[in-house]
C-alpha atoms as a PDB file:
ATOM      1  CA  UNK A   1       0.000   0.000   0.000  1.00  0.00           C
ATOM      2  CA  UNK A   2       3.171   2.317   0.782  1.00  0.00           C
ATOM      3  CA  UNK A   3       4.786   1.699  -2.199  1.00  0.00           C
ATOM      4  CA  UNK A   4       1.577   2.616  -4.479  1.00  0.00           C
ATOM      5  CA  UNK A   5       1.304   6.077  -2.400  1.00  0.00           C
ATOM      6  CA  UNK A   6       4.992   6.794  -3.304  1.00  0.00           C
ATOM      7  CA  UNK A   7       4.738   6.119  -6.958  1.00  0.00           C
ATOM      8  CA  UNK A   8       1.678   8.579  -6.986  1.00  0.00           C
ATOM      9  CA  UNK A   9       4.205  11.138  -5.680  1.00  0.00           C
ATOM     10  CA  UNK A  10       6.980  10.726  -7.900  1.00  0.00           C
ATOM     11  CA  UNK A  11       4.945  11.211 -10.930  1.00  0.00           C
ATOM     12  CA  UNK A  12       4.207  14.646  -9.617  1.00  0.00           C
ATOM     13  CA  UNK A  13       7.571  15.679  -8.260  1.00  0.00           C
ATOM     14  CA  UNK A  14       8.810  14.946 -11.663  1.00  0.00           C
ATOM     15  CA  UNK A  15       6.432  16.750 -13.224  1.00  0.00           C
ATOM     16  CA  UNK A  16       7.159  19.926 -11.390  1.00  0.00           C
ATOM     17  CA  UNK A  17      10.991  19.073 -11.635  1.00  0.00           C
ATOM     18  CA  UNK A  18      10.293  19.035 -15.683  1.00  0.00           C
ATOM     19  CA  UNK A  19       8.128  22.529 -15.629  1.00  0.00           C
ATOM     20  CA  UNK A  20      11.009  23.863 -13.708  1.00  0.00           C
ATOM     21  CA  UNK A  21      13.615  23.244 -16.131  1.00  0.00           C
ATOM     22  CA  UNK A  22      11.742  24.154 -18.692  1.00  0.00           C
ATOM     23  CA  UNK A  23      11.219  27.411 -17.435  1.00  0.00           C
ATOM     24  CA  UNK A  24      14.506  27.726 -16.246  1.00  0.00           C
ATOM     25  CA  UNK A  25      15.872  26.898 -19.436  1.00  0.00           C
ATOM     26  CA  UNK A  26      13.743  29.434 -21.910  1.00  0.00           C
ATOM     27  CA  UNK A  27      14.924  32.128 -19.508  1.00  0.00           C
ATOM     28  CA  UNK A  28      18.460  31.355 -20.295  1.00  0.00           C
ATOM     29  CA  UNK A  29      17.590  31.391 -23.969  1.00  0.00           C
ATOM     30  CA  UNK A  30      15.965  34.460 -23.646  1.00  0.00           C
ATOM     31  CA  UNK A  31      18.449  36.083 -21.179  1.00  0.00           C
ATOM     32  CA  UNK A  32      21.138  35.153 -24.239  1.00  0.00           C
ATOM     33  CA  UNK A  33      19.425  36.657 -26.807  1.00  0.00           C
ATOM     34  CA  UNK A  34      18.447  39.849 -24.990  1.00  0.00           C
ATOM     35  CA  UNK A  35      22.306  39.718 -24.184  1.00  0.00           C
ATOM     36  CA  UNK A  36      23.560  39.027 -27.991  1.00  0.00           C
ATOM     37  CA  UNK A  37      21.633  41.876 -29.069  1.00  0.00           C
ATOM     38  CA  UNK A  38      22.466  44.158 -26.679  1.00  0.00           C
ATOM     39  CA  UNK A  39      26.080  43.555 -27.254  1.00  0.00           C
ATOM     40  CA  UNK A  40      26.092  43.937 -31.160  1.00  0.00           C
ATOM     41  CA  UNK A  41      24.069  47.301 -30.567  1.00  0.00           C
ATOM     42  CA  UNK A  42      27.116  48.577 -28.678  1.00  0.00           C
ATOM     43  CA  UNK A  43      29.739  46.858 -31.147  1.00  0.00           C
ATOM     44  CA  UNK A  44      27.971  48.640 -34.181  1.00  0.00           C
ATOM     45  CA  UNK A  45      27.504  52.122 -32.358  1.00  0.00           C
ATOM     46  CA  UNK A  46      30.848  52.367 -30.994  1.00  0.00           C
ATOM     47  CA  UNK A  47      31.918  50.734 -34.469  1.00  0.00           C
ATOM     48  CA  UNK A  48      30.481  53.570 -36.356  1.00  0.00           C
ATOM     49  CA  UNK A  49      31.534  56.502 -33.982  1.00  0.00           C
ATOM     50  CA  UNK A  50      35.339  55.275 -34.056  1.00  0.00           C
ATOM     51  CA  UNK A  51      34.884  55.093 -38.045  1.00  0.00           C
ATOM     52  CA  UNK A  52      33.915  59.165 -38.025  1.00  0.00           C
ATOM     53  CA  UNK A  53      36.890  60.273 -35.481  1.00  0.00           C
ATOM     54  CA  UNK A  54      39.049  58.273 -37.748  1.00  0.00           C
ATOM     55  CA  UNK A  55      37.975  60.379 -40.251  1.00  0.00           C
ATOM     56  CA  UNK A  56      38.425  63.372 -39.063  1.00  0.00           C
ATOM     57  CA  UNK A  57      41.396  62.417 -37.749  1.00  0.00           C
ATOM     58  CA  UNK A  58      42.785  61.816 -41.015  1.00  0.00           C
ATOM     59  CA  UNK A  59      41.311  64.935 -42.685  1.00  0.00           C
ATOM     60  CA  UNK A  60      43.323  66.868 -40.047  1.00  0.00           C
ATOM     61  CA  UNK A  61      46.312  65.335 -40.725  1.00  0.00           C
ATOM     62  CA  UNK A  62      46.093  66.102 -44.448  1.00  0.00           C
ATOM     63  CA  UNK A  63      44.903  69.755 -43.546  1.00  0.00           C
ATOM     64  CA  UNK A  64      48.421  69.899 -41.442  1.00  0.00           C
ATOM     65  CA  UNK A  65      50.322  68.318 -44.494  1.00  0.00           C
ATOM     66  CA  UNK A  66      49.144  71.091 -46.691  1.00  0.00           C
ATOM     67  CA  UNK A  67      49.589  73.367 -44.285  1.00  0.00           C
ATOM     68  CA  UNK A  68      53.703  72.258 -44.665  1.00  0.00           C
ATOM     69  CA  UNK A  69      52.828  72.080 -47.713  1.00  0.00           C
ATOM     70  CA  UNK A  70      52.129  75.681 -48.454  1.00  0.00           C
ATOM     71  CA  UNK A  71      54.430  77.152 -45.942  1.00  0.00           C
ATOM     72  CA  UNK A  72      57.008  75.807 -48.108  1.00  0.00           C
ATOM     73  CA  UNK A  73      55.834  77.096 -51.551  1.00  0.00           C
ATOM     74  CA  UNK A  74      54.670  73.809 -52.779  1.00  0.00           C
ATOM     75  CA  UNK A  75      50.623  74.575 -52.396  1.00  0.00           C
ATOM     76  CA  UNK A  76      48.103  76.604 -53.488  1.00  0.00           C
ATOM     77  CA  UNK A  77      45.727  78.381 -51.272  1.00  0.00           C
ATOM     78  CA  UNK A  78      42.575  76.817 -53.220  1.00  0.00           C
ATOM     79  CA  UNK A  79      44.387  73.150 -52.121  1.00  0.00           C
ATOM     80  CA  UNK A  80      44.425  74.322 -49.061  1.00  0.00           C
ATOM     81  CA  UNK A  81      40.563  75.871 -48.639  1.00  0.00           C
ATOM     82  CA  UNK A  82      39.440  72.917 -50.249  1.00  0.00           C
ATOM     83  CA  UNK A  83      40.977  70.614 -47.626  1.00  0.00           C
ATOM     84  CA  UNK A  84      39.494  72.978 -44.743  1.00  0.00           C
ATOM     85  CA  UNK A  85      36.352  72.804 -45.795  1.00  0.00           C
ATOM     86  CA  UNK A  86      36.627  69.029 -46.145  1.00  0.00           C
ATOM     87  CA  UNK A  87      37.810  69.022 -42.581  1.00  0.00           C
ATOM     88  CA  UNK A  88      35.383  70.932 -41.201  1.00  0.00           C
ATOM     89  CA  UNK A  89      32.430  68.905 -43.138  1.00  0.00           C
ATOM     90  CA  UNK A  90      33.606  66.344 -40.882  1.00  0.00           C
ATOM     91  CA  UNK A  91      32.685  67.832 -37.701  1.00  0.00           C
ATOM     92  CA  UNK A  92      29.206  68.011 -37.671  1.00  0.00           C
ATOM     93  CA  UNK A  93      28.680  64.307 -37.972  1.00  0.00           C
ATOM     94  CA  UNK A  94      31.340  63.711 -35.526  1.00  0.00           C
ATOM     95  CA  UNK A  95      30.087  65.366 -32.782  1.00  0.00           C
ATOM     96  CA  UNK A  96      26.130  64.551 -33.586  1.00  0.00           C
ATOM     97  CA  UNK A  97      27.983  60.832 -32.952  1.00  0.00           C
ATOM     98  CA  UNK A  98      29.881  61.598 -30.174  1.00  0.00           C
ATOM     99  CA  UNK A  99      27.043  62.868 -28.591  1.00  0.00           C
ATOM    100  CA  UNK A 100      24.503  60.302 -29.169  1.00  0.00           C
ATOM    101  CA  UNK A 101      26.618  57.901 -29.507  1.00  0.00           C
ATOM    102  CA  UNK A 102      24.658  56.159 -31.626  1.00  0.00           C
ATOM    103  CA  UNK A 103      23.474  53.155 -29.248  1.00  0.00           C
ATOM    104  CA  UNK A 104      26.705  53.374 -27.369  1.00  0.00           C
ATOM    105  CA  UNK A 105      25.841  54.948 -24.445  1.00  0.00           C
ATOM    106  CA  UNK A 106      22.248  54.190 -24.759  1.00  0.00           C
ATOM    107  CA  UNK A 107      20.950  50.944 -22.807  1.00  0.00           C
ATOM    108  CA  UNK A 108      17.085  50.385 -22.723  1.00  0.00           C
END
């Protein structure tokens, strides 16, 4: 009679082991994926915003060459506006990046 009155309980205890696990286990998977996407948010933001500053960074290093360049005779001054105005076409984009950071900084 004992033994029937266990196997009644084991059939239950296993069931809520099983619904346990399950849960358990889609909140890992969605845990992962909320994770995954979070991270390649904040790859491709900062990706993007480093992309710009390089950029600018080399715009400004051309704008210094010609600088040289011209100090020494071997520019013109239209080289030289062009390459400013390049330079500071960059800035506006750079700092609306910097600012928002495009998904960097943001985490909802």
């Amino acid at each position: 009679m004992m033994r029937n009155a266990q196997l009644k309980v084991m059939p239950i205890k296993r069931t809520i082991l099983v619904v346990c696990i399950a849960i358990m286990a889609i909140g890992v998977v969605l845990t992962t994926n909320k994770i995954t996407a979070l991270s390649e948010r904040l790859t491709n933001g900062q990706s993007k915003l480093v992309w710009y500053m390089l950029s600018l960074s080399k715009e400004y290093d051309a704008l210094i060459t010609l600088l040289e360049r011209y100090q020494g005779g071997k520019s013109s001054f239209d080289q030289l506006a062009i390459q400013h105005e390049i330079l500071w076409s960059r800035f506006p984009v750079a700092i609306t990046m910097a600012n928002r950071g495009d998904g960097a900084c943001a985490v909802t």
